[in-house]
N, C-alpha and C. Protein backbone atom coordinates (compact mmCIF):
# COMPACT_ATOMS: atom_id res chain seq x y z
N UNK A 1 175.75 95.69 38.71
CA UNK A 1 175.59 96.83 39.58
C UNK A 1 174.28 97.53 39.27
N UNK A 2 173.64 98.27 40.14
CA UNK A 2 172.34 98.48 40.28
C UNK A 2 172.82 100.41 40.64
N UNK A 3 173.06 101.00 40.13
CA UNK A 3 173.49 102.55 40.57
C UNK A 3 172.12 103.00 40.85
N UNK A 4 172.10 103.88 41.43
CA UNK A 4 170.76 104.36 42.20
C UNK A 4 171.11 106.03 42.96
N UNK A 5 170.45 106.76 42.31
CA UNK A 5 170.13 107.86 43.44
C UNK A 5 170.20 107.91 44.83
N UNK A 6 170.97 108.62 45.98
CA UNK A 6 170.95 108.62 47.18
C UNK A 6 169.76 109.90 47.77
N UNK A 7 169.18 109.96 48.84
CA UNK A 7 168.29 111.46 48.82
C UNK A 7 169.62 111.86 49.24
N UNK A 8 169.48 113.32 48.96
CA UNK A 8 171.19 114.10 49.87
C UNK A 8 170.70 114.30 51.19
N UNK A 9 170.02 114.19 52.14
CA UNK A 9 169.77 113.99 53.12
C UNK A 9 169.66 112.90 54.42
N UNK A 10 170.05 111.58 53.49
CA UNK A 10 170.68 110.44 53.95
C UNK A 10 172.15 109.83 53.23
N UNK A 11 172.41 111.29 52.44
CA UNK A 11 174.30 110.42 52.23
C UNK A 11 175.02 110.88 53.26
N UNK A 12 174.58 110.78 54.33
CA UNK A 12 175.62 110.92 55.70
C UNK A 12 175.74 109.14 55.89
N UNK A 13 174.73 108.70 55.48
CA UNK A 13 174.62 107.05 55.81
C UNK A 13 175.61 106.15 55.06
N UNK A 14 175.97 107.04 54.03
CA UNK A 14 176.63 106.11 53.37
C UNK A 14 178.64 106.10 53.59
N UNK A 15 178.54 107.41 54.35
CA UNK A 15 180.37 107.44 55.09
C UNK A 15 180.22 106.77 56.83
N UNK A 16 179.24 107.02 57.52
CA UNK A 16 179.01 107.26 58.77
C UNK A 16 179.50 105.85 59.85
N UNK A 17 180.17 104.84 58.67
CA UNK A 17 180.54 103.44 59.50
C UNK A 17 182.35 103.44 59.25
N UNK A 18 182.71 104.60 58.59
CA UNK A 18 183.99 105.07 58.60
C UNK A 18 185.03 104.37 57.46
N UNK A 19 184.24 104.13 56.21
CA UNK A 19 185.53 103.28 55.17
C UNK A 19 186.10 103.91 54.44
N UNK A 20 186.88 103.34 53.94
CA UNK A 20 188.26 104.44 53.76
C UNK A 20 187.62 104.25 52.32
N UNK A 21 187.74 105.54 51.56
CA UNK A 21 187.54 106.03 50.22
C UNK A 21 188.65 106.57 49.24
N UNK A 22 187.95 106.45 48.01
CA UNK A 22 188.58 106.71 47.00
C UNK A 22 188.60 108.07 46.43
N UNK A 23 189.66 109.30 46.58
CA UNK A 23 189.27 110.39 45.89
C UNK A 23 189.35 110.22 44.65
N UNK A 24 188.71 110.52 44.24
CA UNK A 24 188.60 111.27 42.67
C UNK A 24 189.20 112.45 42.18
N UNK A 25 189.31 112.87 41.11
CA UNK A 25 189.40 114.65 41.26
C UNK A 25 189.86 114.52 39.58
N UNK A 26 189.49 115.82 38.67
CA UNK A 26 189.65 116.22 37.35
C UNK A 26 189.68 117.51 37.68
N UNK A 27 190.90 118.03 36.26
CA UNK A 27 190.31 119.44 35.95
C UNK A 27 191.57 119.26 34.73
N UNK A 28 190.51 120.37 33.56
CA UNK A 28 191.30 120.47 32.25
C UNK A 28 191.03 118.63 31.85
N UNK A 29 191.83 118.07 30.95
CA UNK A 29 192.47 116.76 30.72
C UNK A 29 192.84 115.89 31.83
N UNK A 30 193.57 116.07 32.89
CA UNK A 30 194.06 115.60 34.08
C UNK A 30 192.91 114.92 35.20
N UNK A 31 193.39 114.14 35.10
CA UNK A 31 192.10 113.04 36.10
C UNK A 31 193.06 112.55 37.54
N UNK A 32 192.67 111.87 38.58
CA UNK A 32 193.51 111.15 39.38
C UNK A 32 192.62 110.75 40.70
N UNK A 33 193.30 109.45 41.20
CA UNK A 33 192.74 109.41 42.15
C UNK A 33 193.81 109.11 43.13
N UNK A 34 192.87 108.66 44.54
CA UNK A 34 193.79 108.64 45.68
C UNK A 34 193.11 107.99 46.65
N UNK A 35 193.45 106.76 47.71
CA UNK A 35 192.72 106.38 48.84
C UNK A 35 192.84 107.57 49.79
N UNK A 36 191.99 107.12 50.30
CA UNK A 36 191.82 108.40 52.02
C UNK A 36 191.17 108.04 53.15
N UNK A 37 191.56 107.34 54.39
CA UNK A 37 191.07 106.94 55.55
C UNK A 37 190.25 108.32 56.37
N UNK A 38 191.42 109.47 56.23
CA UNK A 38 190.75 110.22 57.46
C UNK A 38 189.24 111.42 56.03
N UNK A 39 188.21 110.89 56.39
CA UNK A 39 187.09 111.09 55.81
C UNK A 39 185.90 111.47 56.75
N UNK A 40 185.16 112.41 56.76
CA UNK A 40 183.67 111.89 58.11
C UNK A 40 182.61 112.82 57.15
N UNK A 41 181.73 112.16 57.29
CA UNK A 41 180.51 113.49 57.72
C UNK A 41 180.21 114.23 58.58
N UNK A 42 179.82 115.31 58.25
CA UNK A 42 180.18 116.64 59.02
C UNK A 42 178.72 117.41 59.11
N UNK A 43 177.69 116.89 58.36
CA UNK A 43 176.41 117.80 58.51
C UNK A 43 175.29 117.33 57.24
N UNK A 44 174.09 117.54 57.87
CA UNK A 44 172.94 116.44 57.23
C UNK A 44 172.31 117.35 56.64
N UNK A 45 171.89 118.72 56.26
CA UNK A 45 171.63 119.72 55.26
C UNK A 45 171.53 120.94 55.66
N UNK A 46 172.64 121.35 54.33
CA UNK A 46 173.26 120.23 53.41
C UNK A 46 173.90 119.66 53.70
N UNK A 47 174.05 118.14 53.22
CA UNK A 47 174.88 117.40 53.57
C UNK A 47 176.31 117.66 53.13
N UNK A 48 177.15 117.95 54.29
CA UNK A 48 178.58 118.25 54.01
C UNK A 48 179.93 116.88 54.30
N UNK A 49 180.90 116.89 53.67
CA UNK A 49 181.99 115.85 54.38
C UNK A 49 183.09 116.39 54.32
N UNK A 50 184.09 116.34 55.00
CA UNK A 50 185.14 116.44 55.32
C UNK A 50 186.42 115.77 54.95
N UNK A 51 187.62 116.16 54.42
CA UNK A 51 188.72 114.81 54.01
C UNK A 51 190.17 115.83 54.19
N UNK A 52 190.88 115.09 54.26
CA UNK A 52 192.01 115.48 54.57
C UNK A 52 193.03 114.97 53.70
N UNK A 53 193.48 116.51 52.44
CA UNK A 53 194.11 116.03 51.12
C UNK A 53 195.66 116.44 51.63
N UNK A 54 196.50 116.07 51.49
CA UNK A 54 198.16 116.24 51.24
C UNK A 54 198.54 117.28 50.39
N UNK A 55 198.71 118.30 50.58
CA UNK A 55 199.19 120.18 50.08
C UNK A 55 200.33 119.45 48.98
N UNK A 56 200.63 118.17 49.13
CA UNK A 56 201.67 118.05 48.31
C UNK A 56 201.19 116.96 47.24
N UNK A 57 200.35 116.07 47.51
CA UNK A 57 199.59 115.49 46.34
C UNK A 57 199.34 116.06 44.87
N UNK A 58 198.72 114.99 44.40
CA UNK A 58 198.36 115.60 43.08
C UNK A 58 197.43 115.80 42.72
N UNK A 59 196.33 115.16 43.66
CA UNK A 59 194.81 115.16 43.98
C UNK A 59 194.97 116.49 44.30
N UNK A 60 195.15 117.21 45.45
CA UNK A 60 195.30 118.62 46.12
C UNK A 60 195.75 119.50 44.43
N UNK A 61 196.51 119.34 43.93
CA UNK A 61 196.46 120.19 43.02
C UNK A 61 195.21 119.95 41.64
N UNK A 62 194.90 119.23 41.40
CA UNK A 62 193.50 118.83 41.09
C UNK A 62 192.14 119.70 41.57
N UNK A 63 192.43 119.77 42.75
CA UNK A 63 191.15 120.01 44.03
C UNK A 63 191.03 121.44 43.42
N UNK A 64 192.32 121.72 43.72
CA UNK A 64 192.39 123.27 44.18
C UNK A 64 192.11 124.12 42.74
N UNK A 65 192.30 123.20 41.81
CA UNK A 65 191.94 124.00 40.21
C UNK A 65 190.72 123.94 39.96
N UNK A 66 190.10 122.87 40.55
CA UNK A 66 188.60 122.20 40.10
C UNK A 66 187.57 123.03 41.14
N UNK A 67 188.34 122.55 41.96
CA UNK A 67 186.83 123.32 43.59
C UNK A 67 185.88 122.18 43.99
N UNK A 68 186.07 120.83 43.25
CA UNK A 68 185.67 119.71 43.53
C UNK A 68 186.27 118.57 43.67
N UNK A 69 185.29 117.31 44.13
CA UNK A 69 185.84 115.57 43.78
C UNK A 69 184.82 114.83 44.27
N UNK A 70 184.96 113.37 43.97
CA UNK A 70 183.84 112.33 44.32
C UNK A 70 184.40 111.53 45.46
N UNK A 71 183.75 111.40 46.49
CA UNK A 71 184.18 110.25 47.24
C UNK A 71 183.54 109.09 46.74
N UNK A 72 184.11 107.85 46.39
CA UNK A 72 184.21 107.06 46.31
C UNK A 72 184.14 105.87 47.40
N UNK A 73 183.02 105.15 47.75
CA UNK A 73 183.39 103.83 48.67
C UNK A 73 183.49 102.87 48.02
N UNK A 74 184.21 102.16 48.73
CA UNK A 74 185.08 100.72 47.39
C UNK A 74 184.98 99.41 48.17
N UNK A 75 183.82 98.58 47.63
CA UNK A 75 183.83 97.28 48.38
C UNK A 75 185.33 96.28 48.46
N UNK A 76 185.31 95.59 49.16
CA UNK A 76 186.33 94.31 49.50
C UNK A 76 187.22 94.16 47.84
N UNK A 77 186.10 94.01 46.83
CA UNK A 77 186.38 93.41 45.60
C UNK A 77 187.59 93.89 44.91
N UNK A 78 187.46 95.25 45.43
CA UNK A 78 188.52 96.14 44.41
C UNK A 78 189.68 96.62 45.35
N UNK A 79 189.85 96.00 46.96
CA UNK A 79 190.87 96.29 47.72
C UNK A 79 192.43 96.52 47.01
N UNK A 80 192.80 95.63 46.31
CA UNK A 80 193.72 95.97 45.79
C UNK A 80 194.07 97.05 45.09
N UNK A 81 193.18 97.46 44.26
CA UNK A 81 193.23 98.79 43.36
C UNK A 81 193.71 99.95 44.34
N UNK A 82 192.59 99.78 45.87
CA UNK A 82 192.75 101.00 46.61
C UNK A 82 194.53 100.97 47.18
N UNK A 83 195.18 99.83 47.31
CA UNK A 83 195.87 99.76 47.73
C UNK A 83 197.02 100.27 47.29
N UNK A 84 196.93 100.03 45.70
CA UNK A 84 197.73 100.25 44.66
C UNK A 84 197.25 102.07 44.35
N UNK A 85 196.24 102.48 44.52
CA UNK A 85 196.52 104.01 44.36
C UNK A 85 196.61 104.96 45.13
N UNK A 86 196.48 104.21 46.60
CA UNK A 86 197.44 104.72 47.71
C UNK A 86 198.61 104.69 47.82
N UNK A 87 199.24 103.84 46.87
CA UNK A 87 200.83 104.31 47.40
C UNK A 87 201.76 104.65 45.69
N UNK A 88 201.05 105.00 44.92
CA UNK A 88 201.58 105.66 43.52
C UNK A 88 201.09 107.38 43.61
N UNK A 89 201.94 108.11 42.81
CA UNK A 89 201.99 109.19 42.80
C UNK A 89 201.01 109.08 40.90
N UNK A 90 200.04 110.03 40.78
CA UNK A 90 199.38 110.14 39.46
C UNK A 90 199.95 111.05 38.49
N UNK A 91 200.84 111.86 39.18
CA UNK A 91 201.48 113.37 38.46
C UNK A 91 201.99 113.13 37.25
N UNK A 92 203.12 111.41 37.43
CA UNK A 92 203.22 111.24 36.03
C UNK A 92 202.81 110.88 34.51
N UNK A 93 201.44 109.91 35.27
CA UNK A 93 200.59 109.57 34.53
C UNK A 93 199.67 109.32 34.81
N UNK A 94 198.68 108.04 33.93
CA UNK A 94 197.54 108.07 34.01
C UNK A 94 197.30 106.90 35.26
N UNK A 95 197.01 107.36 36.72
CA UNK A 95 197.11 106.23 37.67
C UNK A 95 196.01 105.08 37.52
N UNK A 96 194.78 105.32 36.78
CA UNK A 96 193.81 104.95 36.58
C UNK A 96 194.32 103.46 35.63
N UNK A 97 194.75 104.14 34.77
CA UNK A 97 195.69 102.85 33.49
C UNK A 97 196.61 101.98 34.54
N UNK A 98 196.92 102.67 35.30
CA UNK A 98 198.81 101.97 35.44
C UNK A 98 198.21 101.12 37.05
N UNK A 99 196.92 101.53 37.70
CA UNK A 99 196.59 100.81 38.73
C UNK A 99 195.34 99.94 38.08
N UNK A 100 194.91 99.53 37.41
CA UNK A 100 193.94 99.05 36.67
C UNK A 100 192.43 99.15 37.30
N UNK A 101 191.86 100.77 37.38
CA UNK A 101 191.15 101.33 38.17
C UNK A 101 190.05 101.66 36.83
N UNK A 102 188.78 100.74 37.14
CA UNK A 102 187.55 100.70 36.03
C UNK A 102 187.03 102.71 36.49
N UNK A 103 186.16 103.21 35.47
CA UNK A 103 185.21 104.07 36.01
C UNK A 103 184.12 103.95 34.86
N UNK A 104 183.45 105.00 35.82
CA UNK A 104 181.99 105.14 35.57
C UNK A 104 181.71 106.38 35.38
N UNK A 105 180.97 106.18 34.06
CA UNK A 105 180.83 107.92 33.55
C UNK A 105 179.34 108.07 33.92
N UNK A 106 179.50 109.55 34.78
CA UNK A 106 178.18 110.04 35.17
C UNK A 106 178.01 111.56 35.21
N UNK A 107 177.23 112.73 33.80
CA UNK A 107 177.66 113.49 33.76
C UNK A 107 177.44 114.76 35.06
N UNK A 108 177.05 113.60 36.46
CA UNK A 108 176.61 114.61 37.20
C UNK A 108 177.37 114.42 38.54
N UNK A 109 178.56 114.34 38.24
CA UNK A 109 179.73 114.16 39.28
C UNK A 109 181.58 115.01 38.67
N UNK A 110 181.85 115.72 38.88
CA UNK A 110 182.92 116.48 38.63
C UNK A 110 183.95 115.61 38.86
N UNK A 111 183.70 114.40 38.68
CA UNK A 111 185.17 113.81 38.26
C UNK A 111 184.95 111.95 38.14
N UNK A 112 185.45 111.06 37.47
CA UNK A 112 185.03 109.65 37.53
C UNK A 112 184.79 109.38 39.09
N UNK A 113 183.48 108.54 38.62
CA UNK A 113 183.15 107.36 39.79
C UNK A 113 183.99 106.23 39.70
N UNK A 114 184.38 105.87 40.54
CA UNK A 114 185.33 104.41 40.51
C UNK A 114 184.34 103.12 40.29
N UNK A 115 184.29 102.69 39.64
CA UNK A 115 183.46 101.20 39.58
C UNK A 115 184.60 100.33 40.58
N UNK A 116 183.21 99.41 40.72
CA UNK A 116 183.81 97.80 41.95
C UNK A 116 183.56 98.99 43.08
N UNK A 117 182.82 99.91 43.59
CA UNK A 117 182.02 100.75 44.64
C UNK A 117 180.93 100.73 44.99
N UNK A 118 180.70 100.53 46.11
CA UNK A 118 179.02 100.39 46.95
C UNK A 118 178.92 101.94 47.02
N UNK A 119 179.19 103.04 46.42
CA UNK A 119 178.80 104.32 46.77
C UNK A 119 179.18 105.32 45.89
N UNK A 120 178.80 106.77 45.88
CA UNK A 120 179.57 107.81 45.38
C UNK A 120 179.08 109.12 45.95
N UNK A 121 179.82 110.16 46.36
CA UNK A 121 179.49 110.88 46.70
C UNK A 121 180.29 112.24 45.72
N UNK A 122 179.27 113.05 44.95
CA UNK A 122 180.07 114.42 44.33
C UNK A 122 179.98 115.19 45.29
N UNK A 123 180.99 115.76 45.24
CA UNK A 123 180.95 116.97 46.23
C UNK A 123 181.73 118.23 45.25
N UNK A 124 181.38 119.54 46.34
CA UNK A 124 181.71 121.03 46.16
C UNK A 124 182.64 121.47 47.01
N UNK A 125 183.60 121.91 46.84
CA UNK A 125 184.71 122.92 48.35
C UNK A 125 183.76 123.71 48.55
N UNK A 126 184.09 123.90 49.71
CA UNK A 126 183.90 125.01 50.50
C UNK A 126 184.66 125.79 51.00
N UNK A 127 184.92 127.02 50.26
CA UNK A 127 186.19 127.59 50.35
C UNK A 127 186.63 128.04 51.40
N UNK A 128 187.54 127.44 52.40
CA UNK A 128 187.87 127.96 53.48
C UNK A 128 189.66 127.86 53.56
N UNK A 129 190.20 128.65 52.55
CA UNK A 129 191.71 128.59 52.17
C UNK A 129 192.62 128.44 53.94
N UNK A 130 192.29 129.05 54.86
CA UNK A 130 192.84 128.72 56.14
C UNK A 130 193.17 127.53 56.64
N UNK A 131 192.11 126.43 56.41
CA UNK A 131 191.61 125.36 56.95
C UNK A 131 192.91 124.27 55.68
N UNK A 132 192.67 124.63 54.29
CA UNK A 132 193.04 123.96 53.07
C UNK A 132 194.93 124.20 53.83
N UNK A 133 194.96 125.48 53.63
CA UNK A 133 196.68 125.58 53.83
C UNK A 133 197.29 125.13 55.20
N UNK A 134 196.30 124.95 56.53
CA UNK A 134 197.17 124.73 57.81
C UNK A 134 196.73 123.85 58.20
N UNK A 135 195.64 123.11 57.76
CA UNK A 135 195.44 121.37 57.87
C UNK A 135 195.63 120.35 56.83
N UNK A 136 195.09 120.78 55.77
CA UNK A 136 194.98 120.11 54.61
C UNK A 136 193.52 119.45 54.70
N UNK A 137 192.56 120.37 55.61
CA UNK A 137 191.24 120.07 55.07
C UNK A 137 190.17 120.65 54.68
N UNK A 138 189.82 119.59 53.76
CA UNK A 138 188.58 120.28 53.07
C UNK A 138 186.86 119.76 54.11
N UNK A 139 186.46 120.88 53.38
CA UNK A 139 185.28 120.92 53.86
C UNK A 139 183.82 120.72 52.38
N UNK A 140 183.22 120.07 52.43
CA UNK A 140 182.70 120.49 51.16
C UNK A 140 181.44 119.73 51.36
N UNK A 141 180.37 120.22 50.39
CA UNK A 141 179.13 120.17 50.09
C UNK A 141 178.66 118.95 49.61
N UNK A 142 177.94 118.09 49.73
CA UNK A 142 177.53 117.15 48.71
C UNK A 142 176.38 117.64 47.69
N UNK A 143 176.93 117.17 46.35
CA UNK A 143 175.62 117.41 45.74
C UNK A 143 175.14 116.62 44.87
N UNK A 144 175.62 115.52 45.13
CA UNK A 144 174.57 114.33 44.81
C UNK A 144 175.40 112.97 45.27
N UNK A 145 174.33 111.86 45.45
CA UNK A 145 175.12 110.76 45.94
C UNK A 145 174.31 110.01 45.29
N UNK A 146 174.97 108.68 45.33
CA UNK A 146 174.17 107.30 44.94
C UNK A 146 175.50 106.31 45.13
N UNK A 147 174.23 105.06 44.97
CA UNK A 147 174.61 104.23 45.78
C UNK A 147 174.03 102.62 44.62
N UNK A 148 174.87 101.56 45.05
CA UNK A 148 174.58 100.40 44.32
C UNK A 148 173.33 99.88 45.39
N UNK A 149 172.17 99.31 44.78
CA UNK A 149 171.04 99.54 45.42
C UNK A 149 170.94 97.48 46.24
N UNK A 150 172.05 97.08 45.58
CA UNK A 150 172.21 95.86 45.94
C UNK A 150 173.07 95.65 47.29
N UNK A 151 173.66 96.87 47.33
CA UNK A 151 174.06 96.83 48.58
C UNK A 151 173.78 97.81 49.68
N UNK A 152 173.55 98.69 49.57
CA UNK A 152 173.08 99.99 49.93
C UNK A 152 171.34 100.71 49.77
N UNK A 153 170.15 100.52 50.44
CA UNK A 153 169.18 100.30 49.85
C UNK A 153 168.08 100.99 51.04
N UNK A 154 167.29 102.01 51.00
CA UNK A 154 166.12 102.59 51.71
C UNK A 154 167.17 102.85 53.40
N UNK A 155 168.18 103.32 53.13
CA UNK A 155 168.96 104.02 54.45
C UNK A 155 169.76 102.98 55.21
N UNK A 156 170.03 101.88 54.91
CA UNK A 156 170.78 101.16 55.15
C UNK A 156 171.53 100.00 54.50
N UNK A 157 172.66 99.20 54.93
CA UNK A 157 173.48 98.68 53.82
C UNK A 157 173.17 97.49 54.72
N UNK A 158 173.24 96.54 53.51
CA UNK A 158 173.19 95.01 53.37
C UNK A 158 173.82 94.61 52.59
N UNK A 159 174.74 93.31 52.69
CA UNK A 159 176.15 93.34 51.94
C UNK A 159 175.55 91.56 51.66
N UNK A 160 175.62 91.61 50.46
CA UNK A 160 174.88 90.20 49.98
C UNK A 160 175.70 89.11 50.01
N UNK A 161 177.47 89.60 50.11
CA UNK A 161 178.29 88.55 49.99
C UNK A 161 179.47 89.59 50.20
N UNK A 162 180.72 88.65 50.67
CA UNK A 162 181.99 89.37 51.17
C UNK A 162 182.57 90.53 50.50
N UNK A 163 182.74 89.76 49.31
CA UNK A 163 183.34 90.75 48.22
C UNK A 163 182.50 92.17 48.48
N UNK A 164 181.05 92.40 48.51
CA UNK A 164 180.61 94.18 48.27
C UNK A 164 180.82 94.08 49.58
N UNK A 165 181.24 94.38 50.58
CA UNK A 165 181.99 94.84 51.84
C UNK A 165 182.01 95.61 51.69
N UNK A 166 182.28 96.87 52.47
CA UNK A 166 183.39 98.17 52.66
C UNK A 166 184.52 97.91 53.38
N UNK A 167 185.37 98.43 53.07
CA UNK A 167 186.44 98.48 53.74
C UNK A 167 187.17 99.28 54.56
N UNK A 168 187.96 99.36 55.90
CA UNK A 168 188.72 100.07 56.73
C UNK A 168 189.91 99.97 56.24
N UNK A 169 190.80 100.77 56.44
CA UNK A 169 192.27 100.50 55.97
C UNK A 169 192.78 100.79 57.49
N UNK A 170 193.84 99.56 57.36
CA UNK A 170 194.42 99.65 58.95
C UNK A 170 196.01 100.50 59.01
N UNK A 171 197.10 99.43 57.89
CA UNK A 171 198.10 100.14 57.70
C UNK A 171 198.81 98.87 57.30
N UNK A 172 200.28 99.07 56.60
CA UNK A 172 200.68 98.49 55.98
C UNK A 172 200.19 97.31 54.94
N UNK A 173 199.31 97.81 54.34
CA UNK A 173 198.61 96.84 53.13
C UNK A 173 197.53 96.12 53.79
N UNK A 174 197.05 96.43 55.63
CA UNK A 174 195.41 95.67 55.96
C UNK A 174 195.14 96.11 55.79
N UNK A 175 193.30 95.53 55.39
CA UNK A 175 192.15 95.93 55.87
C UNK A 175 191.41 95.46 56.61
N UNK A 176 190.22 95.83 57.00
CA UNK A 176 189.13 95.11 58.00
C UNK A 176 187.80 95.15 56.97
N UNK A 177 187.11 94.25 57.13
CA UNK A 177 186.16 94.20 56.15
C UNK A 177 185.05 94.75 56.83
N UNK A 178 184.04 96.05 56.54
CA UNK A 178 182.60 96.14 57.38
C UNK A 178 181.94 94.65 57.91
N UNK A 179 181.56 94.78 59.23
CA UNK A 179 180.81 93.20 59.89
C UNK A 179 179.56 93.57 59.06
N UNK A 180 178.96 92.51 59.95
CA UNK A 180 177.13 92.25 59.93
C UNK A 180 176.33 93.78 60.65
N UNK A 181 175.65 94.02 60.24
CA UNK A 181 174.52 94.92 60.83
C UNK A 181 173.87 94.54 61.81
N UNK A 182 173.57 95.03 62.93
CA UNK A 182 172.34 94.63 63.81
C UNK A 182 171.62 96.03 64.51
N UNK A 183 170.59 95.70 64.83
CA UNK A 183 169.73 96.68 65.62
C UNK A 183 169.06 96.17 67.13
N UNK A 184 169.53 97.17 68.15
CA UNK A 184 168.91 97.09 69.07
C UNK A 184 167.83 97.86 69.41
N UNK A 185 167.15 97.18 69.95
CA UNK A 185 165.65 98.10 70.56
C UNK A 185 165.71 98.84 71.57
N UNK A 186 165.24 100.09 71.33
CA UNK A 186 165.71 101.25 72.12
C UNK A 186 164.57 100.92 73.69
């Protein structure tokens, strides 16, 4: 893996083809993560994103102590992991151990990066308690991103082989793998 700096002014590029991510989230001792389909970018500076946490999760109680988390994009490789920490609860333990979920220590992200990821995004809440209690969404800041430079590289992604994919989550244990890239001439 090749980790690399994103500018925060092009990590809209790195959610904007819609793959389902990995939350993150710490506070105190307590770590956890969580898949999450409904995700977007929401604004290019600052660059903000959007996610939609479960008031009853354990991530959400995480969130709400911390004021942060990392989005996480998770190539093809590590589908299973996402699969497996989408449908476990972390409250009792360590989901990271018990789903066999690698990370990556980076002291400039408020909570583990998931390794086997074409991406990361730290982010900030944005406190809008209305939005948190009668949707369950957050709104929040990015403040720093990066990206594996082998797949992700000068504002666009090139996927060298199946496995660094991104992934869609469809439902009941599919996915769809990101296609090929192309450009048309305007």
């Amino acid at each position: 893996m090749n980790r690399q700096p994103v500018l925060l002014d092009k990590a809209y590029l790195l959610m904007n083809h819609g793959p389902v991510t990995l939350v993150s989230s710490a506070h105190g001792e307590r770590r956890n993560v969580m898949a999450a389909s409904w995700t977007m970018p929401v604004d290019f500076s600052p660059p903000k994103v959007a996610v939609v946490i479960d008031a009853t999760s354990f991530t959400r109680q995480l969130v709400d102590a911390s004021g942060a988390f990392v989005l996480n994009i998770p190539c093809r490789r590590i589908a299973a992991q996402v699969l497996a920490v989408g449908s476990v609860s972390g409250r009792d333990g360590d989901k990271f151990a018990a789903c066999d979920v690698a990370v990556i220590a980076e002291p400039a992200a408020p909570a583990p990066l998931i390794a086997g990821c074409a991406a990361w995004l730290a982010c900030r809440v944005i406190d809008e308690p209305d939005n948190h209690a009668r949707h369950d969404l957050f709104v929040a800041e990015v403040t720093a991103a990066w990206a594996d430079a082998d797949i992700f590289s000068n504002g666009r992604w090139h996927f060298p082989d199946d496995a660094s994919r991104t992934v869609h989550y469809l439902a009941g244990g599919n996915f769809l793998a990101s296609g090929e890239a192309f450009a048309v001439d305007a």
